[in-house]
PDB file of N, CA and C in Angstrom:
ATOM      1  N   UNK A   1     107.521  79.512 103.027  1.00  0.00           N
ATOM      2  CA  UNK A   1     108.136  79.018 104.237  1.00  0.00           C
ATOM      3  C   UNK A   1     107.423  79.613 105.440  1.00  0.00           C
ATOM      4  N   UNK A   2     107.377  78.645 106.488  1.00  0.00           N
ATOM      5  CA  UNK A   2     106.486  79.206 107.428  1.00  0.00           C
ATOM      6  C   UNK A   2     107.677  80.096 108.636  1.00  0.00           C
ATOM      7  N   UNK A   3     107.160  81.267 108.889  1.00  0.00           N
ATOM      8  CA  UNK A   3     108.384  82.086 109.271  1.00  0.00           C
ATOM      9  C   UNK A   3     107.789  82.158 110.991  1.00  0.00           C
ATOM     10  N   UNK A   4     106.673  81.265 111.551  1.00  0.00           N
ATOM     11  CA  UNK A   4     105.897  82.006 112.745  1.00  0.00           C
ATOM     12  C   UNK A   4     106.583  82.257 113.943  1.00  0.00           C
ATOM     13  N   UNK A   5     107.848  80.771 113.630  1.00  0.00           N
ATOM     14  CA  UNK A   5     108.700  80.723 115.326  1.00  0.00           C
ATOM     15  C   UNK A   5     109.798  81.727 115.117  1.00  0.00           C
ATOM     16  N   UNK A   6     110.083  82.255 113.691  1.00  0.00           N
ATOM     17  CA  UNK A   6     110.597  83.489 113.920  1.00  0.00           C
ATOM     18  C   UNK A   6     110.705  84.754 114.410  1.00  0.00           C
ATOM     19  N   UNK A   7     109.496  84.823 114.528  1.00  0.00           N
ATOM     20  CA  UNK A   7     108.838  86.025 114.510  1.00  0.00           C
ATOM     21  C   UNK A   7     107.540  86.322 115.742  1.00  0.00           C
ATOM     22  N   UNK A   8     107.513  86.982 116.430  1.00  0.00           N
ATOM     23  CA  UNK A   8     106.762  87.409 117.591  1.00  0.00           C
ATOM     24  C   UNK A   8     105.834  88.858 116.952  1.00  0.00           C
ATOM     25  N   UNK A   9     104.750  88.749 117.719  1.00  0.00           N
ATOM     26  CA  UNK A   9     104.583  89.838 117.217  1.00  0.00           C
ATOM     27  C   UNK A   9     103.618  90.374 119.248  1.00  0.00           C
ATOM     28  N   UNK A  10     103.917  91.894 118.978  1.00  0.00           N
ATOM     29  CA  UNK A  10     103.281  92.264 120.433  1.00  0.00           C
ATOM     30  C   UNK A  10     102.790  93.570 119.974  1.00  0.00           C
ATOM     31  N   UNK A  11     101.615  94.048 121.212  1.00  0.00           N
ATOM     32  CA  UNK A  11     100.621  95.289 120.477  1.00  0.00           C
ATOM     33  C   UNK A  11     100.952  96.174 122.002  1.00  0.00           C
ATOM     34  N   UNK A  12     101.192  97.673 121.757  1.00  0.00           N
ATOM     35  CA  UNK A  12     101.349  98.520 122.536  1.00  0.00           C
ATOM     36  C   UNK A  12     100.106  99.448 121.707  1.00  0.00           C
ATOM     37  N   UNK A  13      99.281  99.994 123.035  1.00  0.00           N
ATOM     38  CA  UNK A  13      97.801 100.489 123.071  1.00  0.00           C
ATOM     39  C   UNK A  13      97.902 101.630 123.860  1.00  0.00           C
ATOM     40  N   UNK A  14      97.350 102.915 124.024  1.00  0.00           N
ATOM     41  CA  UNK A  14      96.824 104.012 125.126  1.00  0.00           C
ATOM     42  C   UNK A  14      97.634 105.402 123.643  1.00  0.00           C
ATOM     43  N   UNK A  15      96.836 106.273 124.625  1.00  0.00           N
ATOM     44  CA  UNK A  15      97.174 107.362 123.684  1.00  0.00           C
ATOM     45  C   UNK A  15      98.969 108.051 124.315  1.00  0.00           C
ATOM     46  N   UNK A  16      99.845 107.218 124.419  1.00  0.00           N
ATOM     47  CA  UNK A  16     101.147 107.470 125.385  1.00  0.00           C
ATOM     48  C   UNK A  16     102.409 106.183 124.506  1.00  0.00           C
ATOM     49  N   UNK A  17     100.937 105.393 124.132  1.00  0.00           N
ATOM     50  CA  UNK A  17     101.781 104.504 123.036  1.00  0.00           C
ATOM     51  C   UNK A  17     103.110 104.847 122.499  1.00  0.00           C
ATOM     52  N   UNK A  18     102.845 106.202 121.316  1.00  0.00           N
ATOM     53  CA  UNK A  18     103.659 106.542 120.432  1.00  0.00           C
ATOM     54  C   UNK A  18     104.850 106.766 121.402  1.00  0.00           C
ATOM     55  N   UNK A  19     104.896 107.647 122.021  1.00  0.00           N
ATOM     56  CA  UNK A  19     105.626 108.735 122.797  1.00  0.00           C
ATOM     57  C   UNK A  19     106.736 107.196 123.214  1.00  0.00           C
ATOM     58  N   UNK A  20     106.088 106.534 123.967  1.00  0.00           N
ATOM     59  CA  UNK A  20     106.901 105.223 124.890  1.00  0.00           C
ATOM     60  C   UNK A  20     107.394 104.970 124.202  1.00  0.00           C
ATOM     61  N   UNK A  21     107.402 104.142 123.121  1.00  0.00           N
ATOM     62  CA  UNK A  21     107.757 103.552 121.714  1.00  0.00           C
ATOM     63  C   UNK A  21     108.980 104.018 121.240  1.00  0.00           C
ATOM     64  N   UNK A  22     109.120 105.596 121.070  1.00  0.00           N
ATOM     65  CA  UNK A  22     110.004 106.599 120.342  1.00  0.00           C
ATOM     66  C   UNK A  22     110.908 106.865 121.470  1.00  0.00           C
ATOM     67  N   UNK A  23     110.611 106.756 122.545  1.00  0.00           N
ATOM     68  CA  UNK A  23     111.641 106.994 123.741  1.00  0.00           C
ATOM     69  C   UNK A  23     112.551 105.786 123.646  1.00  0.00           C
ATOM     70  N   UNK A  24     111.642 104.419 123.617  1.00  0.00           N
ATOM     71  CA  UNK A  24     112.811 103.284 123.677  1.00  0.00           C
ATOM     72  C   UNK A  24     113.132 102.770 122.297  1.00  0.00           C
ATOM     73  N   UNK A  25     113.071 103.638 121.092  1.00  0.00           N
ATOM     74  CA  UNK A  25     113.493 102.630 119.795  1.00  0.00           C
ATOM     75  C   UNK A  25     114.683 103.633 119.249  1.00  0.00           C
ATOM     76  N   UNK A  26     115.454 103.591 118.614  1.00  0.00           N
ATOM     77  CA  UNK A  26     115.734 103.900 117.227  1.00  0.00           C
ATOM     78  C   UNK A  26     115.114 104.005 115.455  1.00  0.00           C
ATOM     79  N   UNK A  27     114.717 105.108 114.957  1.00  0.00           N
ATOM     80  CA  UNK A  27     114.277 105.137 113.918  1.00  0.00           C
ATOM     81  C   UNK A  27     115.293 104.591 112.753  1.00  0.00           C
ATOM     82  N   UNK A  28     114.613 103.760 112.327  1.00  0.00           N
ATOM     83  CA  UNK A  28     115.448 103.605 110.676  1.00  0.00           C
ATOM     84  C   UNK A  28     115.073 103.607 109.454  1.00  0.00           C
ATOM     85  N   UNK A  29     113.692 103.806 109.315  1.00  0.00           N
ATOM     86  CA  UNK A  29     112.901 104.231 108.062  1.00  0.00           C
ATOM     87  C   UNK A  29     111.405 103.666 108.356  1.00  0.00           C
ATOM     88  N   UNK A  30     110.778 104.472 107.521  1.00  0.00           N
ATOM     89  CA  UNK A  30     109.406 104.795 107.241  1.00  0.00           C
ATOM     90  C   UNK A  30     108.643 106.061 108.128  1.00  0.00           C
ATOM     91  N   UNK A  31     107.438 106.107 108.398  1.00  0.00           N
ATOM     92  CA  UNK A  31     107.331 107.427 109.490  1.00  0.00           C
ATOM     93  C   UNK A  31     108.143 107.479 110.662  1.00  0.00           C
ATOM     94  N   UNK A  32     108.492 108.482 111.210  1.00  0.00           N
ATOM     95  CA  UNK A  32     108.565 108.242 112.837  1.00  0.00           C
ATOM     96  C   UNK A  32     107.655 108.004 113.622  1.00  0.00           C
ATOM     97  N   UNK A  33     108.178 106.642 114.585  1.00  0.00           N
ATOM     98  CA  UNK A  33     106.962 106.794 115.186  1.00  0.00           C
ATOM     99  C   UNK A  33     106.309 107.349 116.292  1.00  0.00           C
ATOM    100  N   UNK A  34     106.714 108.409 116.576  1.00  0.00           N
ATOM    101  CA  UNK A  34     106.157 109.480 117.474  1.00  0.00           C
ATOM    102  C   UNK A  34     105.200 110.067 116.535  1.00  0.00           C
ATOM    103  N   UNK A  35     105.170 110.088 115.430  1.00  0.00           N
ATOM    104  CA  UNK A  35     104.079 110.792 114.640  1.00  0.00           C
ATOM    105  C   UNK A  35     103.336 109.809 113.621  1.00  0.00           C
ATOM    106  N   UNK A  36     103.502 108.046 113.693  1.00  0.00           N
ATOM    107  CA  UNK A  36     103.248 107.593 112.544  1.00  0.00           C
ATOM    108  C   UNK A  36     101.677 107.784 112.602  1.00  0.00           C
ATOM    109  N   UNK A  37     101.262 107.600 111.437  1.00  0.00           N
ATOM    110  CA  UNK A  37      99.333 107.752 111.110  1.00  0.00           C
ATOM    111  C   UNK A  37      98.915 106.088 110.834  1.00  0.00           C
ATOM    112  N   UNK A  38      97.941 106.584 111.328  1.00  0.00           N
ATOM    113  CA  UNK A  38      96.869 104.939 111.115  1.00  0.00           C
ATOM    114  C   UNK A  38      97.135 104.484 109.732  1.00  0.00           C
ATOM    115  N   UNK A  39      97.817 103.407 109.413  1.00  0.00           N
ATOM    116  CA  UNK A  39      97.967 102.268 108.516  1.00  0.00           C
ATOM    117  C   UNK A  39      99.399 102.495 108.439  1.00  0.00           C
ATOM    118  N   UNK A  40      99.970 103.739 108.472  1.00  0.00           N
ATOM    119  CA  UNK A  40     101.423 103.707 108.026  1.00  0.00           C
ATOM    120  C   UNK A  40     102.265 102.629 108.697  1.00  0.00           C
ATOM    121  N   UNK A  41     103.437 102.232 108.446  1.00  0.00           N
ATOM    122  CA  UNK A  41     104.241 101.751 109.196  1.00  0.00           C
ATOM    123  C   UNK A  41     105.814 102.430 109.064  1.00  0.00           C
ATOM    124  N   UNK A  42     106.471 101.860 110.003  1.00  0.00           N
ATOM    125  CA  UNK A  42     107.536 102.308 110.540  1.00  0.00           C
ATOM    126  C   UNK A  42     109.031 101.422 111.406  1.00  0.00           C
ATOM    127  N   UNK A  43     110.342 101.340 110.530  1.00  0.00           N
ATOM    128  CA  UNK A  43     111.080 100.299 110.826  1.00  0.00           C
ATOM    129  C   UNK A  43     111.568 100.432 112.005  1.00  0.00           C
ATOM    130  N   UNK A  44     111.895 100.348 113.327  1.00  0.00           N
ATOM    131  CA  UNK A  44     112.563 100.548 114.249  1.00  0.00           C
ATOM    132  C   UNK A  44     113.773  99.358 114.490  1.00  0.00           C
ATOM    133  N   UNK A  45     114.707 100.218 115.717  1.00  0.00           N
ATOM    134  CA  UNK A  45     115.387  99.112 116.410  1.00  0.00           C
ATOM    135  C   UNK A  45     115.461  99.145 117.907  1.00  0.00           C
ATOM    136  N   UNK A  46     114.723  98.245 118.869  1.00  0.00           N
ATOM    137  CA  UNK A  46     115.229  98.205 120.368  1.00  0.00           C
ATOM    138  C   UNK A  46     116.018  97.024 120.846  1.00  0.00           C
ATOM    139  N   UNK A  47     117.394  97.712 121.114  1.00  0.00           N
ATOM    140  CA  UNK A  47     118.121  97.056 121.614  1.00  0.00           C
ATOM    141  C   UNK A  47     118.292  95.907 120.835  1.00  0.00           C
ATOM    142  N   UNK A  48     118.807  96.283 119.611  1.00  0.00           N
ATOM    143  CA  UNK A  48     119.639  95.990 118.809  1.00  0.00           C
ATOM    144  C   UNK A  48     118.781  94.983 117.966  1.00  0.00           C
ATOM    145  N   UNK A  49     117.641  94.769 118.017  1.00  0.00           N
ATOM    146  CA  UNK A  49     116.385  93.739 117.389  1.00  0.00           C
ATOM    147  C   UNK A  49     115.769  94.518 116.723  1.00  0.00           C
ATOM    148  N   UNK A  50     115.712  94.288 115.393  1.00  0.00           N
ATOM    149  CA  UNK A  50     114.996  94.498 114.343  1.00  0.00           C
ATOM    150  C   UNK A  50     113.258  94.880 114.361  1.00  0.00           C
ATOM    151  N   UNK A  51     112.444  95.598 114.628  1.00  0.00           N
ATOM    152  CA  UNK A  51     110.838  95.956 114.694  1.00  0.00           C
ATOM    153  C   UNK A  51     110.726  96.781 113.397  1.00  0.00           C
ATOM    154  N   UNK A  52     109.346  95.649 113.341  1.00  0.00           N
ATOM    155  CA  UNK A  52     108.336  96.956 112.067  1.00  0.00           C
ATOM    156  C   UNK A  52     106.927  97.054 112.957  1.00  0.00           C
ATOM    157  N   UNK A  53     106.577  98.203 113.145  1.00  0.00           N
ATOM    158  CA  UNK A  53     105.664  98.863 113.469  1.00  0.00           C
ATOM    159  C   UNK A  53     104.587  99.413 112.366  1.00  0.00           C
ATOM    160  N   UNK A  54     103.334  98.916 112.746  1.00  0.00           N
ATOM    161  CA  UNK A  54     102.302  99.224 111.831  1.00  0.00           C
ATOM    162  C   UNK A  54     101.307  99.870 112.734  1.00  0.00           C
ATOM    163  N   UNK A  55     100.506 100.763 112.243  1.00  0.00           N
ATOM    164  CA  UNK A  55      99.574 101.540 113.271  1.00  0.00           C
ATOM    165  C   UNK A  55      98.285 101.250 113.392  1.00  0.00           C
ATOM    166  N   UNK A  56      97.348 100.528 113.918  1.00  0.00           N
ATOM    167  CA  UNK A  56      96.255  99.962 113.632  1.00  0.00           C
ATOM    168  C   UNK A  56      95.492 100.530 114.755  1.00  0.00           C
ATOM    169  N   UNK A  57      94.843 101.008 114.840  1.00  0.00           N
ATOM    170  CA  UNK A  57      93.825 101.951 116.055  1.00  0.00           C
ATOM    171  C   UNK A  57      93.021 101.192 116.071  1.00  0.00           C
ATOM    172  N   UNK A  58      92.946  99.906 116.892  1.00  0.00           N
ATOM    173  CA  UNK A  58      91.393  98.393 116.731  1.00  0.00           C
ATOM    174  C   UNK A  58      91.161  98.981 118.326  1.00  0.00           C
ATOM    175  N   UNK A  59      91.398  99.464 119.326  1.00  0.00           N
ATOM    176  CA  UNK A  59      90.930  99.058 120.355  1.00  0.00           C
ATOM    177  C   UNK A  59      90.706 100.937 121.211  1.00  0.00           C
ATOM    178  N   UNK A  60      90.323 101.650 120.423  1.00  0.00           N
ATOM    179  CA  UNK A  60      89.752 103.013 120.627  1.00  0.00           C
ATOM    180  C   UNK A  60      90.357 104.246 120.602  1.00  0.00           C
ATOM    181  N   UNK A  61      92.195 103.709 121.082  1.00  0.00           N
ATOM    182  CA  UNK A  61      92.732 104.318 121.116  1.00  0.00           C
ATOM    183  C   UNK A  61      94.342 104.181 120.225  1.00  0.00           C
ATOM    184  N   UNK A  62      94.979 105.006 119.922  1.00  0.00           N
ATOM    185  CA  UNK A  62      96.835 104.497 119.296  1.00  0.00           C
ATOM    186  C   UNK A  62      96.689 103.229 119.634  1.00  0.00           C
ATOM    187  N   UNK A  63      97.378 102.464 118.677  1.00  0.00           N
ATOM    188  CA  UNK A  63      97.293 100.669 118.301  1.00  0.00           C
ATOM    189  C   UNK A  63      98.483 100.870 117.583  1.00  0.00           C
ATOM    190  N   UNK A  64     100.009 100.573 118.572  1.00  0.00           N
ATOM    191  CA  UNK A  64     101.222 100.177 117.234  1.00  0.00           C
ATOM    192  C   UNK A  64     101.167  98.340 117.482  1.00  0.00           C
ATOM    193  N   UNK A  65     101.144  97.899 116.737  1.00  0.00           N
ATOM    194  CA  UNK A  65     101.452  96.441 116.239  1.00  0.00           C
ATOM    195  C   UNK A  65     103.353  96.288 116.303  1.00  0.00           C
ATOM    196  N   UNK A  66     103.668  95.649 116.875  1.00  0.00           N
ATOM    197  CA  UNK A  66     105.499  95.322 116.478  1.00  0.00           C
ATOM    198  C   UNK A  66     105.415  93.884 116.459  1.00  0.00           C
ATOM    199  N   UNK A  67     106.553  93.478 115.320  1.00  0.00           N
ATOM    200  CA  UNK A  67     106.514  92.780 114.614  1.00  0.00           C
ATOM    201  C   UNK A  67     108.252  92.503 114.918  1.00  0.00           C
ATOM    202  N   UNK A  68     108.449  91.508 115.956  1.00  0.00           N
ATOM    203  CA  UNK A  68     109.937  91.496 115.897  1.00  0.00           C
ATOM    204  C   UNK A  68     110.705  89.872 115.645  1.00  0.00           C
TER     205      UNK A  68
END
């Protein structure tokens, strides 16, 4: 099933990434992501919407991927 109009996906970049991220989410499993490592991922919630966070460093610096 094609899930695309479900699903958004947006990329937060700079080495301040993590920190921003962990200020505005809720953790609910996998790393935290104030500390997640390149490939890991990590489930969050902002404001009450479901995110998975994956860590992909493509553009030089912290690369979280969210997936909401």
């Amino acid at each position: 099933t094609d899930g695309s109009q479900r699903y958004h996906r947006l990329a937060l970049h700079g080495p301040g990434a993590a920190a921003v991220l962990a200020d505005l989410s809720a953790h609910v499993a996998g790393d935290p992501v104030a500390t997640i490592a390149p490939g890991r991922v990590s489930q969050v919630t902002i404001a009450d919407a479901a995110v998975l966070v994956d860590r992909w460093d493509s553009a030089g610096e912290i690369g979280l991927e969210l997936t909401v």
